[in-house]
C-alpha atoms as a PDB file:
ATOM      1  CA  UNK A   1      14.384  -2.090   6.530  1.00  0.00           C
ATOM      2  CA  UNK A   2      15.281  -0.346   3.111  1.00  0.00           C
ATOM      3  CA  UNK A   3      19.342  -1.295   2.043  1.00  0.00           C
ATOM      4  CA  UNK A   4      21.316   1.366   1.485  1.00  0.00           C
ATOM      5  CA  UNK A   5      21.568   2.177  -2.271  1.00  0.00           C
ATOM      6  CA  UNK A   6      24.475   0.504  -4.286  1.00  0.00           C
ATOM      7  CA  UNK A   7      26.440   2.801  -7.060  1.00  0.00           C
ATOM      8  CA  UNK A   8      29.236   1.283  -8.931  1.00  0.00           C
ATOM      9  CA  UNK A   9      31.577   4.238 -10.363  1.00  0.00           C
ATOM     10  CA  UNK A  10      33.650   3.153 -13.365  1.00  0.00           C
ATOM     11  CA  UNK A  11      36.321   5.646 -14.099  1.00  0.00           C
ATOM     12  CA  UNK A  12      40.263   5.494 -15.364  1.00  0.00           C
ATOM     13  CA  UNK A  13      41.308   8.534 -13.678  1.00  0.00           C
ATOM     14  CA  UNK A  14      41.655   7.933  -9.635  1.00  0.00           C
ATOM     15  CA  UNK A  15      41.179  11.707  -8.593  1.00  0.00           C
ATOM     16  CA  UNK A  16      37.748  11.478 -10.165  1.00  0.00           C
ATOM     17  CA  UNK A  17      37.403   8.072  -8.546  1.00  0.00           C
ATOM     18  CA  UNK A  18      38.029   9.932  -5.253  1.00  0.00           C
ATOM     19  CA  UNK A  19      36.102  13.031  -5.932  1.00  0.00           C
ATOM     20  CA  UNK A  20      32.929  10.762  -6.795  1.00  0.00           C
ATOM     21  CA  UNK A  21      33.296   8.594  -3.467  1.00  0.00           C
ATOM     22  CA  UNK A  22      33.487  11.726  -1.135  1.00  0.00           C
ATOM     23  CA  UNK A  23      30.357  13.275  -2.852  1.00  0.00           C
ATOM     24  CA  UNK A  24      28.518  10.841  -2.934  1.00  0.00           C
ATOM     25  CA  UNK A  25      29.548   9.230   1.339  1.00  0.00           C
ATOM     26  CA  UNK A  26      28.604  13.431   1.778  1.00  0.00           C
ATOM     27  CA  UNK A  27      25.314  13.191   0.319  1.00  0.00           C
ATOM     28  CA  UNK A  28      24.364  10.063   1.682  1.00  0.00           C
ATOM     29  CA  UNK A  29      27.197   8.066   4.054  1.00  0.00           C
ATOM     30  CA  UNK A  30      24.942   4.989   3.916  1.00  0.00           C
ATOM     31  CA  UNK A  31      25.375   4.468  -0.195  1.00  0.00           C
ATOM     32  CA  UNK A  32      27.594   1.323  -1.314  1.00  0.00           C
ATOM     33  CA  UNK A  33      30.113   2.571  -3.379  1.00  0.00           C
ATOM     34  CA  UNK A  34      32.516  -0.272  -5.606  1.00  0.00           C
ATOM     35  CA  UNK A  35      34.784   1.221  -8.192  1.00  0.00           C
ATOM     36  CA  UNK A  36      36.253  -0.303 -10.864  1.00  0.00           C
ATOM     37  CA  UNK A  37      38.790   1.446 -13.650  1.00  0.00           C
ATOM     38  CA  UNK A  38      37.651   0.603 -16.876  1.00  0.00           C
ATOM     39  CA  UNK A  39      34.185  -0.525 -19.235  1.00  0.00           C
ATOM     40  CA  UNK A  40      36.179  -4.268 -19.522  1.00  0.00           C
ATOM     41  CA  UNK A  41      36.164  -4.481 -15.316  1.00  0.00           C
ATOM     42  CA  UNK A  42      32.400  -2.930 -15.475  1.00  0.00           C
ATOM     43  CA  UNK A  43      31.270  -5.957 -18.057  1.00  0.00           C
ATOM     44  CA  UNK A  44      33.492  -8.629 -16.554  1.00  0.00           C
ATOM     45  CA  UNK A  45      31.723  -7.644 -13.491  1.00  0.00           C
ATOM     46  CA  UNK A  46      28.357  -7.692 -15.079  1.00  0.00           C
ATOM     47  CA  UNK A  47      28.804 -11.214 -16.208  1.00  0.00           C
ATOM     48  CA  UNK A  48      29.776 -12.841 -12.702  1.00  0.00           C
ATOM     49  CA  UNK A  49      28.096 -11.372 -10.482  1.00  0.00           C
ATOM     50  CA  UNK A  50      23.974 -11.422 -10.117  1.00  0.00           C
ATOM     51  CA  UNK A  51      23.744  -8.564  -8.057  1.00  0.00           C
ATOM     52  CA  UNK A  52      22.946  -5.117  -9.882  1.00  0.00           C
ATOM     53  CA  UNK A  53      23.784  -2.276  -8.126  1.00  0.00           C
ATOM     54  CA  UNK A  54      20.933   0.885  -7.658  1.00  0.00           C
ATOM     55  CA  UNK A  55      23.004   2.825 -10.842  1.00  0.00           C
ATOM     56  CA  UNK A  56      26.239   2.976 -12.461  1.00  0.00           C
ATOM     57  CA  UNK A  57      28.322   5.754 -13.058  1.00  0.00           C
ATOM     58  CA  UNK A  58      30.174   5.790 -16.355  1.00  0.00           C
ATOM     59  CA  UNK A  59      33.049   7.196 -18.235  1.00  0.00           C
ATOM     60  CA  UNK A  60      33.479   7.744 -21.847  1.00  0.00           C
ATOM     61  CA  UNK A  61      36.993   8.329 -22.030  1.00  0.00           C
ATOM     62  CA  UNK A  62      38.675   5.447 -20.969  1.00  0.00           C
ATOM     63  CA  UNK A  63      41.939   2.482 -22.326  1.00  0.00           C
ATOM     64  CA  UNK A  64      41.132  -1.051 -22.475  1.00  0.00           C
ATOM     65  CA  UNK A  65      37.583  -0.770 -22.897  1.00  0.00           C
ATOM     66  CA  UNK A  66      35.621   2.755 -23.515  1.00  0.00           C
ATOM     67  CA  UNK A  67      32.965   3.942 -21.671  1.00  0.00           C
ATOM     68  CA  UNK A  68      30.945   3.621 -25.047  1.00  0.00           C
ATOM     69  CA  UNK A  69      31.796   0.587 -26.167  1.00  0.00           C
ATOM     70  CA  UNK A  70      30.969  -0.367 -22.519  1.00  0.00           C
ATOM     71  CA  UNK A  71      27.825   0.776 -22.565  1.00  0.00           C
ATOM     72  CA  UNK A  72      27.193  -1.134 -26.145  1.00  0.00           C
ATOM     73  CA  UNK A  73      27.924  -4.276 -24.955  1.00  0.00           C
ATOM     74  CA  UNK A  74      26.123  -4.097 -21.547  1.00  0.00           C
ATOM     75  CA  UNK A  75      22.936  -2.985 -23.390  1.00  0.00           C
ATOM     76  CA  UNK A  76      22.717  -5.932 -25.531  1.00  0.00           C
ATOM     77  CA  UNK A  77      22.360  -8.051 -22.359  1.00  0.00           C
ATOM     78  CA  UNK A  78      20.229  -5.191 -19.876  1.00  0.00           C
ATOM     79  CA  UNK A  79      17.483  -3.317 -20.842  1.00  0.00           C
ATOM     80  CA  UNK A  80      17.525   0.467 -19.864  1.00  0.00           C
ATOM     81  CA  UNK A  81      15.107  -0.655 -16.590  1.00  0.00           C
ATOM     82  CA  UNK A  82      16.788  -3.649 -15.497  1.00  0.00           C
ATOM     83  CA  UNK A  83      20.442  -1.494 -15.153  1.00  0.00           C
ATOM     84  CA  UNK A  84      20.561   2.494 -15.060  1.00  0.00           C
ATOM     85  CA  UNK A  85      23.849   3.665 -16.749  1.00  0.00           C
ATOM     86  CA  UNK A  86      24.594   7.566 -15.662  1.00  0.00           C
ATOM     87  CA  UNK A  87      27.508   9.140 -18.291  1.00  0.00           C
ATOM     88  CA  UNK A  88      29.653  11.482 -16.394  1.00  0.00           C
ATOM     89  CA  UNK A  89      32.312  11.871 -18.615  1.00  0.00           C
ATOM     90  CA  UNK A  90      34.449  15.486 -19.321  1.00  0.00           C
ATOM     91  CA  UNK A  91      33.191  15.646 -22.694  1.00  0.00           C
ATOM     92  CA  UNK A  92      31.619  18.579 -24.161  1.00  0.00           C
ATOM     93  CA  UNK A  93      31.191  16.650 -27.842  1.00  0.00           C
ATOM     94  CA  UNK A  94      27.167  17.017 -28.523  1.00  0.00           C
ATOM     95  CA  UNK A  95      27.888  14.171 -30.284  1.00  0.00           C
ATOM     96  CA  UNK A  96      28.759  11.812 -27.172  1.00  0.00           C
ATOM     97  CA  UNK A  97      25.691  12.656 -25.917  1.00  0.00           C
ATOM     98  CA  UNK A  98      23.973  11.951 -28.906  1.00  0.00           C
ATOM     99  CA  UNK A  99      25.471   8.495 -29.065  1.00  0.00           C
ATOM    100  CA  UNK A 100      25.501   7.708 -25.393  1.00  0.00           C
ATOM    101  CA  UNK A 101      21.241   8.310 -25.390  1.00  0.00           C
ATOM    102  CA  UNK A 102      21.247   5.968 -28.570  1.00  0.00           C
ATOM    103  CA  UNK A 103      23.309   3.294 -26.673  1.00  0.00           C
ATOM    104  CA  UNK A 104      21.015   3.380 -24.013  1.00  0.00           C
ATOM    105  CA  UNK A 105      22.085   5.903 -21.427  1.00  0.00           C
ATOM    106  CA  UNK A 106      19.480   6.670 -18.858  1.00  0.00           C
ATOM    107  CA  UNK A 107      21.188  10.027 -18.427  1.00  0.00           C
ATOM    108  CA  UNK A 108      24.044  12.167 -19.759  1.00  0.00           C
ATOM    109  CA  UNK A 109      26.194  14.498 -17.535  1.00  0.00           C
ATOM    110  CA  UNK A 110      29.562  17.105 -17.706  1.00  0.00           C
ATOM    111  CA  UNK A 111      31.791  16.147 -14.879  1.00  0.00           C
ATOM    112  CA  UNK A 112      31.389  19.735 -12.753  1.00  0.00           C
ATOM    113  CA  UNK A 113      34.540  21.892 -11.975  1.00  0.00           C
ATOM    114  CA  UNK A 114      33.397  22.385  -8.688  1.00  0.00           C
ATOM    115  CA  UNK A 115      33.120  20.076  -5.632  1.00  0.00           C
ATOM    116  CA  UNK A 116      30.022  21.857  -4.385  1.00  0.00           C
ATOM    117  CA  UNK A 117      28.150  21.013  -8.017  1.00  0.00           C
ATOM    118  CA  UNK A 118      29.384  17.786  -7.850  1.00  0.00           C
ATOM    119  CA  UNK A 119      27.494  16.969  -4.470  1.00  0.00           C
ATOM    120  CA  UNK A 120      24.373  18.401  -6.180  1.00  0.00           C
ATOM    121  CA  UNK A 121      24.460  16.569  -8.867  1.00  0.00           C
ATOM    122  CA  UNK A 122      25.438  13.072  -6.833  1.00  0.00           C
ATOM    123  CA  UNK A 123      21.986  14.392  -4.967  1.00  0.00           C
ATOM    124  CA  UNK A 124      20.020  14.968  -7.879  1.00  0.00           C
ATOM    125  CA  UNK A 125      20.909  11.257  -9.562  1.00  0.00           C
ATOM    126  CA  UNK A 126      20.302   9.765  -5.886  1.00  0.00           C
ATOM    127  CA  UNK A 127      16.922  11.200  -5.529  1.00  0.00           C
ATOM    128  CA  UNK A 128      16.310  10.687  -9.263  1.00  0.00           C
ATOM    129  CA  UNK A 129      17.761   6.811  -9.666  1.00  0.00           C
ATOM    130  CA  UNK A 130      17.467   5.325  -6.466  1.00  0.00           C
ATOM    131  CA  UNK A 131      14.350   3.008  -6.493  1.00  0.00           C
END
């Protein structure tokens, strides 16, 4: 038997928290969702716990510890294939995107206005980064 894919969503802002967990329990009610609020809770994670989860979902804008500076410091330990990083961050800056494929993103996404584009694209990154 195949276990149920594992997605940790990193995010400050708890209405996006929410909005992510009911897309993605609608697109598949059998995913493992664990959230955590910032990129210092994401790397503290990282560090003491062996388990990787399928993909994580990460902010840019964030306090304590960016999304970026997140993503720095968890690429100088994993490799792109060893942990997928998704951006989903509300920035429109070309140059976030820039920077976040440098870092080591394995993908770069707007955050969608729309609940019904949000489900599509939780679909699209579970077909696309679920092993």
């Amino acid at each position: 038997m195949v276990a149920p894919p594992t997605v940790w969503l990193v995010d400050d802002d708890d209405d996006d928290l929410m909005l992510l967990e009911s897309a993605f329990k609608r697109v598949d009610a059998s995913v493992q969702l664990e959230t955590m609020h910032d990129g210092e809770d994401l790397v503290a994670r990282l560090q003491s716990d062996p388990e990787r989860p399928s993909f994580v979902v990460l902010d840019l804008n964030m306090d304590r510890l960016s999304g970026m500076h997140a993503l720095q410091e968890i690429r100088q330990k994993f490799p792109q294939r060893e942990l997928k990083v998704i951006v989903l961050t509300t920035s429109f800056n070309p140059d976030d995107r820039f920077r976040s494929e440098v870092m080591g993103a394995n993908d770069f996404f707007v955050k969608p206005t729309e609940f019904s584009e949000l489900i599509e694209l939780v679909r699209g990154m579970l077909q696309q980064w679920v092993s």
